[in-house]
N, C-alpha and C. Protein backbone atom coordinates (compact mmCIF):
# COMPACT_ATOMS: atom_id res chain seq x y z
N UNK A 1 103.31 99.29 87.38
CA UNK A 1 103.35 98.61 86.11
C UNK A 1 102.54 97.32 86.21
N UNK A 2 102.01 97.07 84.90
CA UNK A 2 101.58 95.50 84.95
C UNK A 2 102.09 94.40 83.54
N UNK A 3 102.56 93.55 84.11
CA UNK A 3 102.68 92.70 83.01
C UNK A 3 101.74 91.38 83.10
N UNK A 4 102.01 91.06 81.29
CA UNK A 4 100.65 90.16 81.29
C UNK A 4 101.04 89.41 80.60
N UNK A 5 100.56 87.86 80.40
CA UNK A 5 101.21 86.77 79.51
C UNK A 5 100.09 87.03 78.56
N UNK A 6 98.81 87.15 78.89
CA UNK A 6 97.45 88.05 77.98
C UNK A 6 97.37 89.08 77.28
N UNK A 7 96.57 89.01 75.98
CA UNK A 7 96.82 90.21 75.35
C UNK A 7 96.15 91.47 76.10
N UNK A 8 96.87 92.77 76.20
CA UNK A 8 95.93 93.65 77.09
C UNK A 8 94.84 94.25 75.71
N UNK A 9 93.46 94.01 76.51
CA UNK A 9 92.67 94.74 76.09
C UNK A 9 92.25 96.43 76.30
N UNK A 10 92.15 96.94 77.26
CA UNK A 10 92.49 98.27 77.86
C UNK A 10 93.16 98.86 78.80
N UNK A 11 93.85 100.19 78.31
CA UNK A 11 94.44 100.74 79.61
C UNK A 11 94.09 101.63 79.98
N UNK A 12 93.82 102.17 81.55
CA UNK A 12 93.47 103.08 81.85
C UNK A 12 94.63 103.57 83.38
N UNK A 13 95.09 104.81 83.41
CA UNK A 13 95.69 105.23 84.24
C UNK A 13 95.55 106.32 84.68
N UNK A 14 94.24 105.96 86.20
CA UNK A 14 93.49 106.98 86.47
C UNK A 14 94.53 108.03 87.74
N UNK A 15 94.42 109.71 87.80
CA UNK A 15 95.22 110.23 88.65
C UNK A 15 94.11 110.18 90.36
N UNK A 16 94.88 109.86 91.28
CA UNK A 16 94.25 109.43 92.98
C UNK A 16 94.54 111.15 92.92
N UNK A 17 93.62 111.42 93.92
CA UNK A 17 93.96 112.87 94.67
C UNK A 17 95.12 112.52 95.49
N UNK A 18 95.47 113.82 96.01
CA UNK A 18 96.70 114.15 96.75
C UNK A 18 96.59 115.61 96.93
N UNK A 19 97.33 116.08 98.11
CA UNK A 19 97.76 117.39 98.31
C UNK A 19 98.64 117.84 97.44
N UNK A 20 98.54 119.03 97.06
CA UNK A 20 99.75 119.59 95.99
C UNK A 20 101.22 119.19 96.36
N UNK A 21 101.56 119.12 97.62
CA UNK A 21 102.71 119.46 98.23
C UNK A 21 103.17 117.83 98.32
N UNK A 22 102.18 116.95 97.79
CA UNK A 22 102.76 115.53 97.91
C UNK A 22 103.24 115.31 96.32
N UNK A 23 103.61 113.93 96.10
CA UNK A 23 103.69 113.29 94.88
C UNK A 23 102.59 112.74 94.44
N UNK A 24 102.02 112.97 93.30
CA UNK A 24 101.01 112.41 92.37
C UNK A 24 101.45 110.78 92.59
N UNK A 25 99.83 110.24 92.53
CA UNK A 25 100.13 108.96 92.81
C UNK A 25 98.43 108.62 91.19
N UNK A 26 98.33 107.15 91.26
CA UNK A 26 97.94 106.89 90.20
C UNK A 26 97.49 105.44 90.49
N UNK A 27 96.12 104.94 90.08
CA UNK A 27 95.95 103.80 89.87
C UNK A 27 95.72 103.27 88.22
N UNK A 28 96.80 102.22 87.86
CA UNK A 28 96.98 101.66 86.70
C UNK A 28 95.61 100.56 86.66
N UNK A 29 95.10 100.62 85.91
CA UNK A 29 93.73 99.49 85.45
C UNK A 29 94.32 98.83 83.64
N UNK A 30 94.58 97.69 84.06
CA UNK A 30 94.28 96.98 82.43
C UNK A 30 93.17 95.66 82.89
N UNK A 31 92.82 96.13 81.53
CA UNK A 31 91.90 94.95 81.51
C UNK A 31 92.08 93.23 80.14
N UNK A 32 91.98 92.40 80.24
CA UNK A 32 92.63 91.19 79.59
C UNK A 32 91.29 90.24 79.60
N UNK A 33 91.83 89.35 78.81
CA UNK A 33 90.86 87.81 78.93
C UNK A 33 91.59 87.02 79.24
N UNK A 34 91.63 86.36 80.46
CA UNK A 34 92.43 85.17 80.77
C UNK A 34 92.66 83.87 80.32
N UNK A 35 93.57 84.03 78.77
CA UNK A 35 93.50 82.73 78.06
C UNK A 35 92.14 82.09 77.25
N UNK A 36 92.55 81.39 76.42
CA UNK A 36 91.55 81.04 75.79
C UNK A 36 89.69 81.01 76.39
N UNK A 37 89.31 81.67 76.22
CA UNK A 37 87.55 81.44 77.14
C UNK A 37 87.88 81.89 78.32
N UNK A 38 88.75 82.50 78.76
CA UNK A 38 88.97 82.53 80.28
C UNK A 38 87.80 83.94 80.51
N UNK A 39 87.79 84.26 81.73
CA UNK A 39 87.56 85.29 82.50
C UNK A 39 87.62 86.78 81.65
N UNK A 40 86.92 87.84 81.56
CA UNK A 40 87.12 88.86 81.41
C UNK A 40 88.01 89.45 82.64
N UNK A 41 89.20 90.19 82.72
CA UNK A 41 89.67 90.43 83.69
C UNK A 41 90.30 91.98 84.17
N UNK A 42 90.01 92.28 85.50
CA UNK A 42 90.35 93.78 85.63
C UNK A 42 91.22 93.77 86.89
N UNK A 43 92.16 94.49 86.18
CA UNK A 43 93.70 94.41 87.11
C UNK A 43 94.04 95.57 87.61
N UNK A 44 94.43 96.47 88.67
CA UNK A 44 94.78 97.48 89.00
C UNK A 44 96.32 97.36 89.98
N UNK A 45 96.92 97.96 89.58
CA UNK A 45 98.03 98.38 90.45
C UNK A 45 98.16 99.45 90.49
N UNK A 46 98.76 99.73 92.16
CA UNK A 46 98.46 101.22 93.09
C UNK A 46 99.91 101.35 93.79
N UNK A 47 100.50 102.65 93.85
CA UNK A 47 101.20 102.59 95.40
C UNK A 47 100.68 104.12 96.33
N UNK A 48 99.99 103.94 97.22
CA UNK A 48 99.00 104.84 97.95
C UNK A 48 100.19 105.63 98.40
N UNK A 49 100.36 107.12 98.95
CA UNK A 49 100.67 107.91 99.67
C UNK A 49 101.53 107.34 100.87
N UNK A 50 102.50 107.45 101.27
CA UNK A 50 103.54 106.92 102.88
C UNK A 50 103.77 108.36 103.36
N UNK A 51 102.99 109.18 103.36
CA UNK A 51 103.18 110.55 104.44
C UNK A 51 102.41 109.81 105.43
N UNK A 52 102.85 110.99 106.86
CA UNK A 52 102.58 110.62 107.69
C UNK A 52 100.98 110.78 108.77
N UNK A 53 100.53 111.73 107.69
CA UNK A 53 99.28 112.25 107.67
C UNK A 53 98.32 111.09 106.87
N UNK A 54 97.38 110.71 107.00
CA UNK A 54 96.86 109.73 106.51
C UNK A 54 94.92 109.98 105.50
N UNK A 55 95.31 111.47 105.40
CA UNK A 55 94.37 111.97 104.82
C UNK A 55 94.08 112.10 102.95
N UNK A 56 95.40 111.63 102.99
CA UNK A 56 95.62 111.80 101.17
C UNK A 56 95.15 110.59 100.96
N UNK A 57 95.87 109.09 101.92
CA UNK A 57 95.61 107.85 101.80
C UNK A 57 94.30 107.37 101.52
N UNK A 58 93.44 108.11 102.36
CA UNK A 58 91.74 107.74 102.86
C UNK A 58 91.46 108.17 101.03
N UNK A 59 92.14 109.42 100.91
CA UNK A 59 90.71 110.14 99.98
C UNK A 59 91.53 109.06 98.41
N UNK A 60 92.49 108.67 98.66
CA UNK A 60 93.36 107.69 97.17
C UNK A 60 92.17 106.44 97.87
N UNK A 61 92.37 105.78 98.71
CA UNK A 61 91.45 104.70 98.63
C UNK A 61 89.92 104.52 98.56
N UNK A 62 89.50 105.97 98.96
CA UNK A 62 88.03 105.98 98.08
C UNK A 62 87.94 106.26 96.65
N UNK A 63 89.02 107.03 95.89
CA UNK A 63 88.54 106.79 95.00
C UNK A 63 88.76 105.63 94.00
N UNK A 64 90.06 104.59 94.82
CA UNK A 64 89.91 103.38 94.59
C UNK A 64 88.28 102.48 94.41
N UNK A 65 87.62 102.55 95.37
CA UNK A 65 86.04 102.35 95.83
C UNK A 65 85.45 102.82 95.11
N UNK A 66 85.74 103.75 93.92
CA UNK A 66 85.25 104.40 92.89
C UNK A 66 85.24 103.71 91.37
N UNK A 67 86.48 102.99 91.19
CA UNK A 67 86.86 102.37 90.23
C UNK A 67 85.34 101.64 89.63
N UNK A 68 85.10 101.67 88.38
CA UNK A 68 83.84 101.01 87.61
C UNK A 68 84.45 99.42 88.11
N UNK A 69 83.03 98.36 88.97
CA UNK A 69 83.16 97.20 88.63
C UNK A 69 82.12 96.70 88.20
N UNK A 70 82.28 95.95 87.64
CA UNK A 70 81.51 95.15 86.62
C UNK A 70 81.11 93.66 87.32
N UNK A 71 79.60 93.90 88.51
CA UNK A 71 79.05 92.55 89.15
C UNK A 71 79.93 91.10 88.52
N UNK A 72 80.55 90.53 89.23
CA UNK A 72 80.71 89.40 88.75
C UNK A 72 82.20 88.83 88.04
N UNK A 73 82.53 90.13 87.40
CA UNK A 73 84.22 90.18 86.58
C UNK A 73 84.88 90.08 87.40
N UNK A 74 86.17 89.37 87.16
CA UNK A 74 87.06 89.20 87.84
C UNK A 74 88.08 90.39 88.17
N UNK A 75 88.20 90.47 88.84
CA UNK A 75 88.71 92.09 89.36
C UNK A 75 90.04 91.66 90.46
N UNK A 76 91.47 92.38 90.41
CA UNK A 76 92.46 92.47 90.97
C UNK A 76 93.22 93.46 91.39
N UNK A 77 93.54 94.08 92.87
CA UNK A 77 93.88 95.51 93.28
C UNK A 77 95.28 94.58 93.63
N UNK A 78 95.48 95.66 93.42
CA UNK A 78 97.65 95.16 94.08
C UNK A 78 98.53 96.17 94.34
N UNK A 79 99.52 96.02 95.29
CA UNK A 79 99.83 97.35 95.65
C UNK A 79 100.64 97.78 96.58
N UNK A 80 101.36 98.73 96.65
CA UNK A 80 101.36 99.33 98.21
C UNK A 80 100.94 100.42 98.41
N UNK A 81 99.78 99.68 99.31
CA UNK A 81 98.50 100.50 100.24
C UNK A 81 99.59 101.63 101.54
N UNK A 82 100.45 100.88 101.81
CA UNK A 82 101.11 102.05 102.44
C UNK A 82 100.23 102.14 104.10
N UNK A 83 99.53 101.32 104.54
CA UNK A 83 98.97 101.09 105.51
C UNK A 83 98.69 99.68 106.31
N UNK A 84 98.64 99.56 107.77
CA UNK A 84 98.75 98.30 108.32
C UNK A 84 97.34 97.32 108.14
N UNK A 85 97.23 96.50 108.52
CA UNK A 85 95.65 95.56 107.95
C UNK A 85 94.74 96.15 109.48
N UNK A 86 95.39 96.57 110.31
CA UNK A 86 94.22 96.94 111.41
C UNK A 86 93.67 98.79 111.19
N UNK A 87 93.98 99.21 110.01
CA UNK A 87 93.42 100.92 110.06
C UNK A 87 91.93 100.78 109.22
N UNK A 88 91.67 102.05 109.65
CA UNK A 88 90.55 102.25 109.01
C UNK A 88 90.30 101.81 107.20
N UNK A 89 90.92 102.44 106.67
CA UNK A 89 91.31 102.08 105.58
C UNK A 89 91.82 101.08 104.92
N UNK A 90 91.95 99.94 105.48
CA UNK A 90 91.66 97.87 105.27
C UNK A 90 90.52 97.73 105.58
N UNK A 91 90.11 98.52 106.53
CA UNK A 91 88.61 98.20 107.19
C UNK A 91 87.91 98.63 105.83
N UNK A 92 88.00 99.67 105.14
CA UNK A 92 87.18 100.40 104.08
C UNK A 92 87.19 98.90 102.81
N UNK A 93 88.61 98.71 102.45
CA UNK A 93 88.54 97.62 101.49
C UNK A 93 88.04 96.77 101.85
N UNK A 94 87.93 95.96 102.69
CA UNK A 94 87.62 94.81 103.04
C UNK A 94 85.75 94.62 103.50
N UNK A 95 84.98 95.95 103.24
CA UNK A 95 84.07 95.86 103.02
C UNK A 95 83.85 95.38 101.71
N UNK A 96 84.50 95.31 100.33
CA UNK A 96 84.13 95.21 99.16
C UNK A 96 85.18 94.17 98.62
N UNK A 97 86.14 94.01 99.15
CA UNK A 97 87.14 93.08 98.63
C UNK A 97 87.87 92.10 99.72
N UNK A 98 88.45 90.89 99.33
CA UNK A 98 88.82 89.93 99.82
C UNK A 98 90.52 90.12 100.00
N UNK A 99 91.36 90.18 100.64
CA UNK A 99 92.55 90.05 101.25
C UNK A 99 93.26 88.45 100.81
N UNK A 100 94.41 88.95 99.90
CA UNK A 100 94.49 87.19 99.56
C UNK A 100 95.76 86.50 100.78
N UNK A 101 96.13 87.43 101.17
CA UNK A 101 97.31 86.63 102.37
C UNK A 101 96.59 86.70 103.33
N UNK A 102 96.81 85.43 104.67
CA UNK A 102 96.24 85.90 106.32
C UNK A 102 96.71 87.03 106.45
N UNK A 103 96.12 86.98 107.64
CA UNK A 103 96.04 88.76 108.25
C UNK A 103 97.73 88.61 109.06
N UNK A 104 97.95 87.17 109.09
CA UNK A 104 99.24 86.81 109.78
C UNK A 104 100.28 87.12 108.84
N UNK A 105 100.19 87.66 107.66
CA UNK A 105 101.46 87.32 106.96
C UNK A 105 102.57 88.08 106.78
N UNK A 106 103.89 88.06 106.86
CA UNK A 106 104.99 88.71 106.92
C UNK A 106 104.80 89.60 106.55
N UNK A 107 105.46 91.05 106.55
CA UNK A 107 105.61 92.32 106.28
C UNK A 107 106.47 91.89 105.04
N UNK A 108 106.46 92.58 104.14
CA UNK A 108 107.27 92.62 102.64
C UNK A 108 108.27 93.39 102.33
N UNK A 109 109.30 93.76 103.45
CA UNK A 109 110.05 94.77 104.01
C UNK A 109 111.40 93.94 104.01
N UNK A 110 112.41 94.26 104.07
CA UNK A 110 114.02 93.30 104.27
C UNK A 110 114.40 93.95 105.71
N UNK A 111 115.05 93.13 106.46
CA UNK A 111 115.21 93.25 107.61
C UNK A 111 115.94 94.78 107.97
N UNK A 112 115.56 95.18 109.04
CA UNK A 112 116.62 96.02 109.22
C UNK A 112 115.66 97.27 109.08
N UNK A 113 114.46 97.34 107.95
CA UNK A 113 113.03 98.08 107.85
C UNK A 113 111.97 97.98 109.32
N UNK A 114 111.28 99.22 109.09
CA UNK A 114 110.29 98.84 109.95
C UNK A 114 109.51 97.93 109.03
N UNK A 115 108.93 96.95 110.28
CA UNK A 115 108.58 95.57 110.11
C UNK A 115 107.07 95.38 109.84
N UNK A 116 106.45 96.58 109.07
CA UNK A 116 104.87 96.49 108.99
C UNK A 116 104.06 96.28 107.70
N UNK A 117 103.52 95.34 107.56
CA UNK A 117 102.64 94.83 106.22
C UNK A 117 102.05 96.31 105.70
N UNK A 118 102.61 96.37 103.97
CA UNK A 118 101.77 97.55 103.57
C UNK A 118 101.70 97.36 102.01
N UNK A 119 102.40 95.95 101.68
CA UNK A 119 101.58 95.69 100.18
C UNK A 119 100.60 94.38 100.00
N UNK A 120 99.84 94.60 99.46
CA UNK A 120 98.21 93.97 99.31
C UNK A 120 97.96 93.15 97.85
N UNK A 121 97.51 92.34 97.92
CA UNK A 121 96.86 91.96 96.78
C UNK A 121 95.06 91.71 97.22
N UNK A 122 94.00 92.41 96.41
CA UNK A 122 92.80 91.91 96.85
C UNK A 122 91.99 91.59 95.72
N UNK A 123 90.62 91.26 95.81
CA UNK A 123 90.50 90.65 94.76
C UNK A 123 88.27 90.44 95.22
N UNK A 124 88.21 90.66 93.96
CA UNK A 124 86.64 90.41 94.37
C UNK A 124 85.93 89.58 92.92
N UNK A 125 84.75 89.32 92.39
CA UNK A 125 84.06 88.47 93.33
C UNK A 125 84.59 87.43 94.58
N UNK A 126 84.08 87.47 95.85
CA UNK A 126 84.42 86.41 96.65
C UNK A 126 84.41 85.06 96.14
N UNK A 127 83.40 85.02 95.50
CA UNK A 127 82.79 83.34 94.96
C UNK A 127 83.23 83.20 93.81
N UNK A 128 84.14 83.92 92.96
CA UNK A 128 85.01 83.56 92.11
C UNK A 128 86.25 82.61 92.23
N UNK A 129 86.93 83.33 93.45
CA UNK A 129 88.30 83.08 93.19
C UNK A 129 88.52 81.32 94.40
N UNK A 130 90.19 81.39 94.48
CA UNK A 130 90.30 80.37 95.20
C UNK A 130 91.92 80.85 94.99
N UNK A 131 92.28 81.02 96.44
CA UNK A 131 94.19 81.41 96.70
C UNK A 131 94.75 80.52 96.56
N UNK A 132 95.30 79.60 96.07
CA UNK A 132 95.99 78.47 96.03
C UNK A 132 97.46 78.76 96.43
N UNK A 133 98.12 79.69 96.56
CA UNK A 133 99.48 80.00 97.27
C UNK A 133 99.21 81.78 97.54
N UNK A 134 99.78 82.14 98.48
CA UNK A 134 100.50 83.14 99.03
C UNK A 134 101.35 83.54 99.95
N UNK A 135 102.82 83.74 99.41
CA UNK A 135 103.55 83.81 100.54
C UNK A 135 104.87 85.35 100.15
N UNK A 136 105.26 85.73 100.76
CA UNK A 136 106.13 86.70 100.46
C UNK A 136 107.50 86.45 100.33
N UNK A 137 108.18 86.33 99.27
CA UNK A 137 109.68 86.01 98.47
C UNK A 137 110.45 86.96 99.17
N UNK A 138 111.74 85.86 99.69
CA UNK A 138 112.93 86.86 100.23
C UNK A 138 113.61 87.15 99.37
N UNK A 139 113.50 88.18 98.75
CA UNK A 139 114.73 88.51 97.47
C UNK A 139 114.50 90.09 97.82
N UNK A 140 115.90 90.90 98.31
CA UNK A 140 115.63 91.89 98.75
C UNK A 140 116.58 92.66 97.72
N UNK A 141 117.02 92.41 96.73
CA UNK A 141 117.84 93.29 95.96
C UNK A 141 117.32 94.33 94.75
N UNK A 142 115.99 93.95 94.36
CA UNK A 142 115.45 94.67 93.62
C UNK A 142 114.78 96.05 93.84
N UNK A 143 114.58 95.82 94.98
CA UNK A 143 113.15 96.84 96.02
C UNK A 143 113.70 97.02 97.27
N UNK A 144 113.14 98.15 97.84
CA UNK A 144 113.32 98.11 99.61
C UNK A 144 111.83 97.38 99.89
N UNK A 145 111.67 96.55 98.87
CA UNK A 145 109.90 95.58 100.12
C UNK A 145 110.46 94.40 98.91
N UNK A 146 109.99 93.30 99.64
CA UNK A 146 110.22 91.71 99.39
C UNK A 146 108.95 92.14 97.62
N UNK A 147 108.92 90.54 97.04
CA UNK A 147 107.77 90.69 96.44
C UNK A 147 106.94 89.91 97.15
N UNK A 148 105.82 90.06 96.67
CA UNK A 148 104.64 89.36 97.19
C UNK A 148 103.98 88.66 96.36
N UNK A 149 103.92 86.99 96.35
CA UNK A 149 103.54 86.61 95.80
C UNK A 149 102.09 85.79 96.09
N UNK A 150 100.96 85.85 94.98
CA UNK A 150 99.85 85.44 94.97
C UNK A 150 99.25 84.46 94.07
N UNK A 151 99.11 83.33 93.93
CA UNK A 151 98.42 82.66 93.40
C UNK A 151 97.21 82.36 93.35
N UNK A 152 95.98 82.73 92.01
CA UNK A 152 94.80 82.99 92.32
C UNK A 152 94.09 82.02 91.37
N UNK A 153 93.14 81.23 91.53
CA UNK A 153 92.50 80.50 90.41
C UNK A 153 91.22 80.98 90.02
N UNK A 154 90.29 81.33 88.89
CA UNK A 154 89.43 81.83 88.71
C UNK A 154 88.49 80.86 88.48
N UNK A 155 87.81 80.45 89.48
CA UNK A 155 86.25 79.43 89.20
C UNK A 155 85.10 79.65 89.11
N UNK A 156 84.76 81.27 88.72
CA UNK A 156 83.38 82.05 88.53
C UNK A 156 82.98 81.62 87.51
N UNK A 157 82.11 82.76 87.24
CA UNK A 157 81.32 82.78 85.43
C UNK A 157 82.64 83.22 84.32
N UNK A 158 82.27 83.10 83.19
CA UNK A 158 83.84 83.11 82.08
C UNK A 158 83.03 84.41 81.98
């Protein structure tokens, strides 16, 4: 889901491949203007594949890599990627997109979980943005993963 204090301008909710035998998974795209004159803006939220086979994952995050961007627009992936920041597949994003937490940052999991980072916020143009907070909220009653919170300022082209 996405919510927006902005009016949404489009939605699109494209279907990721998958094996038959898995669950359909889906990347949500809206797109907004950030406040008065702000930013044209493109938002996606994902939750990738958690089998243990990691072949559905690869082929959902290319066609993430697929998604239309628009040089320069402000663009936002969010998610659970469902994978650690050292696999191939961070390696794939992080050719094209920016990681807004260190690579140090808590797993988004409540104790007692295995303890491994697998939701993301990323974000491209590089020379747009500026993180001004990110840290992961202990509030474990809503979700089996913390939220993750990101604070992003947009200082590109409007």
């Amino acid at each position: 889901a996405v919510l927006s204090r902005w009016p949404v301008l489009s939605v699109e909710n494209r279907p990721l491949p998958s094996s038959p035998d898995r669950d359909a998974r889906t990347a949500l795209t809206v797109q907004m203007r950030a406040g008065d004159g702000g930013p044209l803006l493109q938002f996606t939220s994902t939750h990738l594949d958690q089998g243990r086979d990691s072949e559905d994952r690869v082929a959902q995050a290319r066609s993430l890599e697929e998604l239309p961007f628009i040089e320069g627009r402000a663009t936002i992936l969010a998610g659970d990627l469902n994978t650690r920041p050292d696999t191939d597949i961070m390696k794939m994003f992080e050719a094209h997109w920016v990681i807004a937490a260190s690579a140090d940052a808590p797993p988004a999991v409540p104790d007692g979980r295995p303890r491994l980072r697998s939701d993301y916020v990323l974000f491209r143009p590089l020379e747009g943005w500026r993180v001004t907070e990110s840290r992961v909220i202990d509030e474990t009653v809503a979700s089996d993963h913390r939220p993750v919170l990101v604070v992003l300022e947009w200082a590109g082209q409007r």
